[in-house]
Each structure stands twice: as structure tokens, then as C-alpha cells.
Protein backbone atom coordinates (compact mmCIF):
# COMPACT_ATOMS: atom_id res chain seq x y z
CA UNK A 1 171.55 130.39 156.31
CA UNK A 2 173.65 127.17 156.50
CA UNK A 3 176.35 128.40 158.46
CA UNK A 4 173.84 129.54 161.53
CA UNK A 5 173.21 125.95 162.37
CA UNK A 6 176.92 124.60 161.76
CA UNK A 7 176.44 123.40 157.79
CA UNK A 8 178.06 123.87 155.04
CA UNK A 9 175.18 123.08 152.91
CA UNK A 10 171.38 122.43 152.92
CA UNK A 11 170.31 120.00 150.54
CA UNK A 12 166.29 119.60 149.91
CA UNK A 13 165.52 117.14 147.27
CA UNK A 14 162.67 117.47 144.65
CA UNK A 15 159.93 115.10 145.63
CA UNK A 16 156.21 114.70 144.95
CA UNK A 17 155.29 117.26 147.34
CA UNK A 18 157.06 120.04 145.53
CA UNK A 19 155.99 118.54 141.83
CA UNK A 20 152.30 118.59 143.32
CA UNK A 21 152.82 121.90 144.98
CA UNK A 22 154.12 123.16 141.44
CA UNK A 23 150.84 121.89 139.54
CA UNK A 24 148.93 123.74 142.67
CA UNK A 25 150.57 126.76 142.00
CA UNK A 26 149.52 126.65 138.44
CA UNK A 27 152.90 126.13 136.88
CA UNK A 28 153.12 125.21 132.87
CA UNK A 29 152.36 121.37 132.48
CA UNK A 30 155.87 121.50 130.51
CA UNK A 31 157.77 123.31 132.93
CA UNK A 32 156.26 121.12 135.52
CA UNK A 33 157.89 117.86 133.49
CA UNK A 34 161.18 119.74 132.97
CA UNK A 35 161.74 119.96 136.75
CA UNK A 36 161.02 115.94 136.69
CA UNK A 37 163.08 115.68 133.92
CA UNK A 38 166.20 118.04 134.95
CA UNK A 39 165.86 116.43 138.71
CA UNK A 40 166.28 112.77 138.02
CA UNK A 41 169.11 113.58 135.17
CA UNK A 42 171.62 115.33 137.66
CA UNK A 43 170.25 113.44 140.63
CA UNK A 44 168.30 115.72 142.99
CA UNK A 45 165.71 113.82 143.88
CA UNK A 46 164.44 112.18 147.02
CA UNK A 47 165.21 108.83 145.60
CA UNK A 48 168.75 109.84 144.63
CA UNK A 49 169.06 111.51 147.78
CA UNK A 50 167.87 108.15 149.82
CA UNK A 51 170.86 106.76 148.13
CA UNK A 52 173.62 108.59 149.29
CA UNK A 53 176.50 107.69 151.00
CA UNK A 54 177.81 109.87 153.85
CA UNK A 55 181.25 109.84 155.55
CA UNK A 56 179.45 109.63 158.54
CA UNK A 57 175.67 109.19 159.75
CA UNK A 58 174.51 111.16 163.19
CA UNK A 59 171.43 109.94 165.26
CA UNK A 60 169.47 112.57 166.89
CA UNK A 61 167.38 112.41 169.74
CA UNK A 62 164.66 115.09 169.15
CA UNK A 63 163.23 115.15 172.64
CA UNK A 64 166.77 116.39 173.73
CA UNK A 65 166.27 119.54 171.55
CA UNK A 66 165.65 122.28 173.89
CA UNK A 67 163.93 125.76 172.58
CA UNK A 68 166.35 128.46 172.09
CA UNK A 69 167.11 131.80 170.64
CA UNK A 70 170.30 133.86 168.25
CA UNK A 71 172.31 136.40 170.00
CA UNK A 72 171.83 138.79 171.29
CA UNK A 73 175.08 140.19 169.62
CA UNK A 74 175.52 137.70 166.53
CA UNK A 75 173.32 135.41 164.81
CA UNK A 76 175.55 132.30 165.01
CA UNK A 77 175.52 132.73 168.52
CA UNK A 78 173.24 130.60 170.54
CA UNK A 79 171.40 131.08 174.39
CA UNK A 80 169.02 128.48 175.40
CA UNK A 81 165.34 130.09 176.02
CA UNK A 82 165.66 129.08 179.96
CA UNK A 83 168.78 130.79 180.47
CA UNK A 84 168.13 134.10 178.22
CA UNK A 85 166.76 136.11 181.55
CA UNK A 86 170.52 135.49 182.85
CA UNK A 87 171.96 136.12 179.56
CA UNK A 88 170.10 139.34 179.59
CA UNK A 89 171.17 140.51 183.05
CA UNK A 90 174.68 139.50 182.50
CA UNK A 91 174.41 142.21 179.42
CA UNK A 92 172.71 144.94 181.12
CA UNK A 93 175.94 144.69 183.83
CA UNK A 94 178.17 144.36 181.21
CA UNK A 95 177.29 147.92 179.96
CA UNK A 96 179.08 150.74 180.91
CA UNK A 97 178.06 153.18 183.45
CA UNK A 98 179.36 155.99 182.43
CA UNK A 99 177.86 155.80 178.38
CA UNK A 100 175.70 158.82 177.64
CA UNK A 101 173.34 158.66 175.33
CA UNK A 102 173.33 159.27 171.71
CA UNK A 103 171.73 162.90 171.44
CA UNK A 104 171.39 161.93 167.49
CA UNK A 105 169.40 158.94 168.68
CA UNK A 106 167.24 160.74 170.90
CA UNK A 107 166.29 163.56 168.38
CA UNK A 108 165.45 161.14 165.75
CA UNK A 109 162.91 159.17 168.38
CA UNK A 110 161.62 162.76 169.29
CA UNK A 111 161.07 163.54 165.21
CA UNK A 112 159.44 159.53 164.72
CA UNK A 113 157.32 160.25 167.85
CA UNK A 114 156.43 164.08 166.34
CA UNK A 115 155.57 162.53 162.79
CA UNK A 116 153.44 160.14 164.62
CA UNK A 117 151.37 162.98 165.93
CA UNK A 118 150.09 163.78 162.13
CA UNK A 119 149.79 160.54 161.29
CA UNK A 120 147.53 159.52 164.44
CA UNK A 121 145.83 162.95 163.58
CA UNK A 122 144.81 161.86 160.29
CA UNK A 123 143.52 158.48 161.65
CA UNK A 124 141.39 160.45 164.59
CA UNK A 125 139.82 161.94 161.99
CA UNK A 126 139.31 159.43 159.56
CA UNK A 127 137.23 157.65 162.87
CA UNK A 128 135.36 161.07 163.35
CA UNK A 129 137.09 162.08 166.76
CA UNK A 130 137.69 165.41 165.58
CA UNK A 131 138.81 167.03 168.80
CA UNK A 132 141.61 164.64 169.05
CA UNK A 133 142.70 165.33 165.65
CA UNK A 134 142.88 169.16 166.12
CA UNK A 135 144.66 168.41 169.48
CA UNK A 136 147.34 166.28 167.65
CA UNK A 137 147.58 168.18 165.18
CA UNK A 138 148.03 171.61 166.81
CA UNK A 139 150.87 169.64 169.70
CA UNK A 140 152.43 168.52 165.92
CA UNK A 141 152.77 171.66 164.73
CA UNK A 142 154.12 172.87 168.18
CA UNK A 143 156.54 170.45 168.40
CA UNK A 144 157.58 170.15 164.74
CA UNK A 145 157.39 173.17 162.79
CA UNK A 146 160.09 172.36 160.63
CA UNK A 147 158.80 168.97 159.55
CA UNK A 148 158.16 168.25 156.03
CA UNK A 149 154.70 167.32 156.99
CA UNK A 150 153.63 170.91 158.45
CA UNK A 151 151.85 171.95 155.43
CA UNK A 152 149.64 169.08 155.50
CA UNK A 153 149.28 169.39 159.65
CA UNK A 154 147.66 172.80 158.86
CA UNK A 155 145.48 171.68 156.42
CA UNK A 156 143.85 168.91 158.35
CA UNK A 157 143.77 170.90 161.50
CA UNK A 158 141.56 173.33 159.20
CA UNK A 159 139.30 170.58 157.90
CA UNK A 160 139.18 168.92 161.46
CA UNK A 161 137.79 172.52 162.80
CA UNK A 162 135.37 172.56 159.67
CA UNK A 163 134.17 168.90 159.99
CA UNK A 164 133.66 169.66 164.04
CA UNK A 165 131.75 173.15 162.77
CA UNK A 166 133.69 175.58 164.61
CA UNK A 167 133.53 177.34 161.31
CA UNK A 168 135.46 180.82 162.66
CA UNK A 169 138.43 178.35 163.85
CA UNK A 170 138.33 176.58 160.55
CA UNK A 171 137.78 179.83 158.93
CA UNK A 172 141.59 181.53 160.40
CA UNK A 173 143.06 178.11 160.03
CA UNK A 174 142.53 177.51 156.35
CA UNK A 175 143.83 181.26 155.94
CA UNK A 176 147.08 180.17 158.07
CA UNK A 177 147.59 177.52 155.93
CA UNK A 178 147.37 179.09 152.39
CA UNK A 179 149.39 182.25 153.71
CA UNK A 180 152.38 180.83 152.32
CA UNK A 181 151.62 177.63 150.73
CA UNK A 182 150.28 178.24 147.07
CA UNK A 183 152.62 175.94 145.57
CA UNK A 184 151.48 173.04 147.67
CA UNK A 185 149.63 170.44 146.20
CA UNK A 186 146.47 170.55 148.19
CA UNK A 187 146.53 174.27 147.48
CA UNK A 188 143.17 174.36 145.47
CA UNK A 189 141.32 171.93 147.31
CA UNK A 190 141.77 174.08 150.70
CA UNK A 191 140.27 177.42 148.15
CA UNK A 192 137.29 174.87 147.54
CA UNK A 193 137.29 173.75 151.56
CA UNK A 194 137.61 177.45 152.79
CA UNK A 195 134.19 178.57 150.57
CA UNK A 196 132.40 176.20 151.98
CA UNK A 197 133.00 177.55 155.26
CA UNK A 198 132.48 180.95 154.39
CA UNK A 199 129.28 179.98 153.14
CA UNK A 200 128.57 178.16 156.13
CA UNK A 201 129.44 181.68 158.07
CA UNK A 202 127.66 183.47 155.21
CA UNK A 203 129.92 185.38 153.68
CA UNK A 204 128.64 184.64 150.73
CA UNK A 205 130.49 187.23 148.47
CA UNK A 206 133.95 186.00 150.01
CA UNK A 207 132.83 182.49 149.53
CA UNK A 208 132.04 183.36 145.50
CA UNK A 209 135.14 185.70 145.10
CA UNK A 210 137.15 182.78 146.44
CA UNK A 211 135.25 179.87 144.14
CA UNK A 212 136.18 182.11 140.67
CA UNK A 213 139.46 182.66 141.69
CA UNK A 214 139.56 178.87 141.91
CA UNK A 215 138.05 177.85 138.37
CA UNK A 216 140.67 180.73 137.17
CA UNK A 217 143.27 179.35 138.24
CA UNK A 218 142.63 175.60 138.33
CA UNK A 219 140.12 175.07 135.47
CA UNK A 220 141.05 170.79 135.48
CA UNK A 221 141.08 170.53 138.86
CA UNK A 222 138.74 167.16 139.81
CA UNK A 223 137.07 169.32 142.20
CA UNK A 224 136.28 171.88 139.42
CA UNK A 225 132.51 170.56 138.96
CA UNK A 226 132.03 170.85 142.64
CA UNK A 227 133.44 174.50 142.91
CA UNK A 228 131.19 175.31 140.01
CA UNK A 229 128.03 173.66 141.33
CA UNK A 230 128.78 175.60 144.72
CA UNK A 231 128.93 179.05 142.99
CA UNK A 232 125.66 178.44 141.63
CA UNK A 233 123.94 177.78 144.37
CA UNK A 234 125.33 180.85 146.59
């Protein structure tokens, strides 16, 4: 990024530092000694670089350097750090007040905030706060019923109900969610999830009806052993 501090070119010489940072790094003993070797032959190297002659030599007092940062508009632009409150209220007058705002924009922020809602749901329950998670995930699903990740809202509302043991919640929850998503991809493991509420409610002839449908239909599923073990035991 030359150009952002008024060069044409940056020139870093190979020293011993970056031959002793190579061998650090584990680099091939010969590839090491073909850096030294290519270095010194074309004249990169500090030595050769001690031995230049410039057009011109600049002194630089360092404790003259004052703290500062790019922009705000382009990178090669410069405002001191003392004077970017200014800067910044110079900008905010600058704007115009009659600009309305993008209603793109603010639908995108409203779907980033929406999506947020599932993922924080997922992380409430993943920390066992399960009444968080169903309350994220049922504003999601107000809020964002066309979102991509609806499907997979439903689900973990379902298993957030379950894990909390309001078993007759879970119970109508895991039905709303396979009502019209047997092609999804969790699709078996919510037949697996749904028994074991069933059983927990004891209907225990749903829960077994459900459990061979599953093996039927999803024989090398890795939740097959599971299912199976759970059908014996009801």
C-alpha cells in the first residue's frame, strides 16, 4: 500500500532476521540457502541496501509524528486523531437534510437482525436457557416466515419445548414442522425426536407406529440404532 503513505515503492531487504525467521518456520535447509544465495546475487540485502545511493536523504524527527487516522471518504486521505471529532461534525453537517433513507438498506438490517433471532436461539439453547430459545425462536418465525431458515426455526422450537418438557407443546410443534417438510434434511431425526415425546406422553402405539415408519424409510440413517433400541423398549 505504497501509495497511502506518498511512495512509490517499499523496499525491505533480506537480513538475518528473516533468514532466522525462515529456519523458525521450518523452511528446507536448501531453500533457506537459495534465498541467501538469490539475495546477495541481485543485491537485496541489508548490506546492499546500506550501500545505496539516494538522490536525496530526509531526516525525520519521530517525536513530531502525531497519531492519526485514513478517511473517512478515501484511504489516501489523512485527519489527525485530535481533530477527527471536528472532522466528524463537519461530515454529519455536510449531509443533506432532506436524504431519506434507503428502504433496501433498512429491510436487509431488519432480515440480518431476524436471522439473528435463530441464530441466538440456537445458542440459548445450546447454554440450556430453553425459554429464551422458544421465545426467539417463535418472534423468528413471526417476523420471518419466509426466511430460508424457517424450517430449521420450527424444528428447534420443537426440541426447545421437548428439552424444557412441555411435552404437549413439543408434541404440536414437531407435527407443525413435518406438515410440510419431508424433504428437509432433518426430516428423520424430528420422526426419531417426536417418539420420544410421545413416549414421554405415553402414547406408546403412536410413538412405535412412528419409529417403523422411520427404519422404513430411513434404514442408514445414523440414528437408525437409536430408533431401533427405542422400539424395543416401548
Amino acid at each position: 500500500m505504497a501509495p497511502e503513505y506518498g511512495a512509490t515503492c517499499g523496499i525491505f531487504p533480506i537480513d538475518q532476521e528473516t533468514i532466522d525467521y525462515m529456519k523458525l518456520s521450518n523452511r528446507d535447509e536448501s531453500q533457506v540457502e537459495l534465498i541467501k544465495k538469490y539475495s546477495s546475487q541481485i543485491g537485496l540485502t541489508r548490506e546492499d541496501c546500506n550501500k545505496a545511493e539516494y538522490s536525496e536523504n530526509i531526516e525525520l524527527d519521530i517525536s513530531n509524528i502525531l497519531p492519526s487516522i485514513a478517511g473517512p471518504k478515501r484511504p489516501q486521505d489523512r485527519i489527525n486523531l485530535k481533530d477527527a471529532k471536528k472532522s466528524y461534525q463537519n461530515e454529519v453537517k455536510a449531509i443533506a437534510p432532506n436524504n431519506k433513507k434507503s428502504e433496501n438498506s433498512t429491510n436487509k438490517i431488519q432480515a440480518k437482525n431476524t436471522n439473528k433471532l435463530y441464530s441466538d436461539g440456537k445458542n440459548e439453547f445450546a447454554l440450556g436457557n430453553y425459554d429464551q430459545a422458544i421465545t426467539l425462536f417463535i418472534s423468528f418465525a413471526k417476523s420471518s416466515p419466509d426466511s430460508p431458515d424457517i424450517k430449521d426455526s420450527k424444528l428447534w422450537l420443537a426440541r426447545a419445548y421437548s428439552a424444557s418438557e412441555a411435552y404437549l407443546k413439543a408434541k404440536d410443534a414437531f407435527l407443525d414442522y413435518q406438515s410440510n417438510n419431508q424433504e428437509h434434511l432433518k426430516f428423520a431425526d424430528s420422526m426419531f425426536e417426536l417418539a420420544r415425546v410421545l413416549d414421554k406422553l405415553n402414547e406408546v402405539s403412536a410413538a412405535k407406529l412412528l419409529l417403523i415408519d422411520m427404519i422404513k424409510q430411513y434404514p442408514v440413517h445414523p440414528l437408525i440404532d437409536k430408533a431401533n433400541q427405542l422400539l424395543l423398549d416401548l
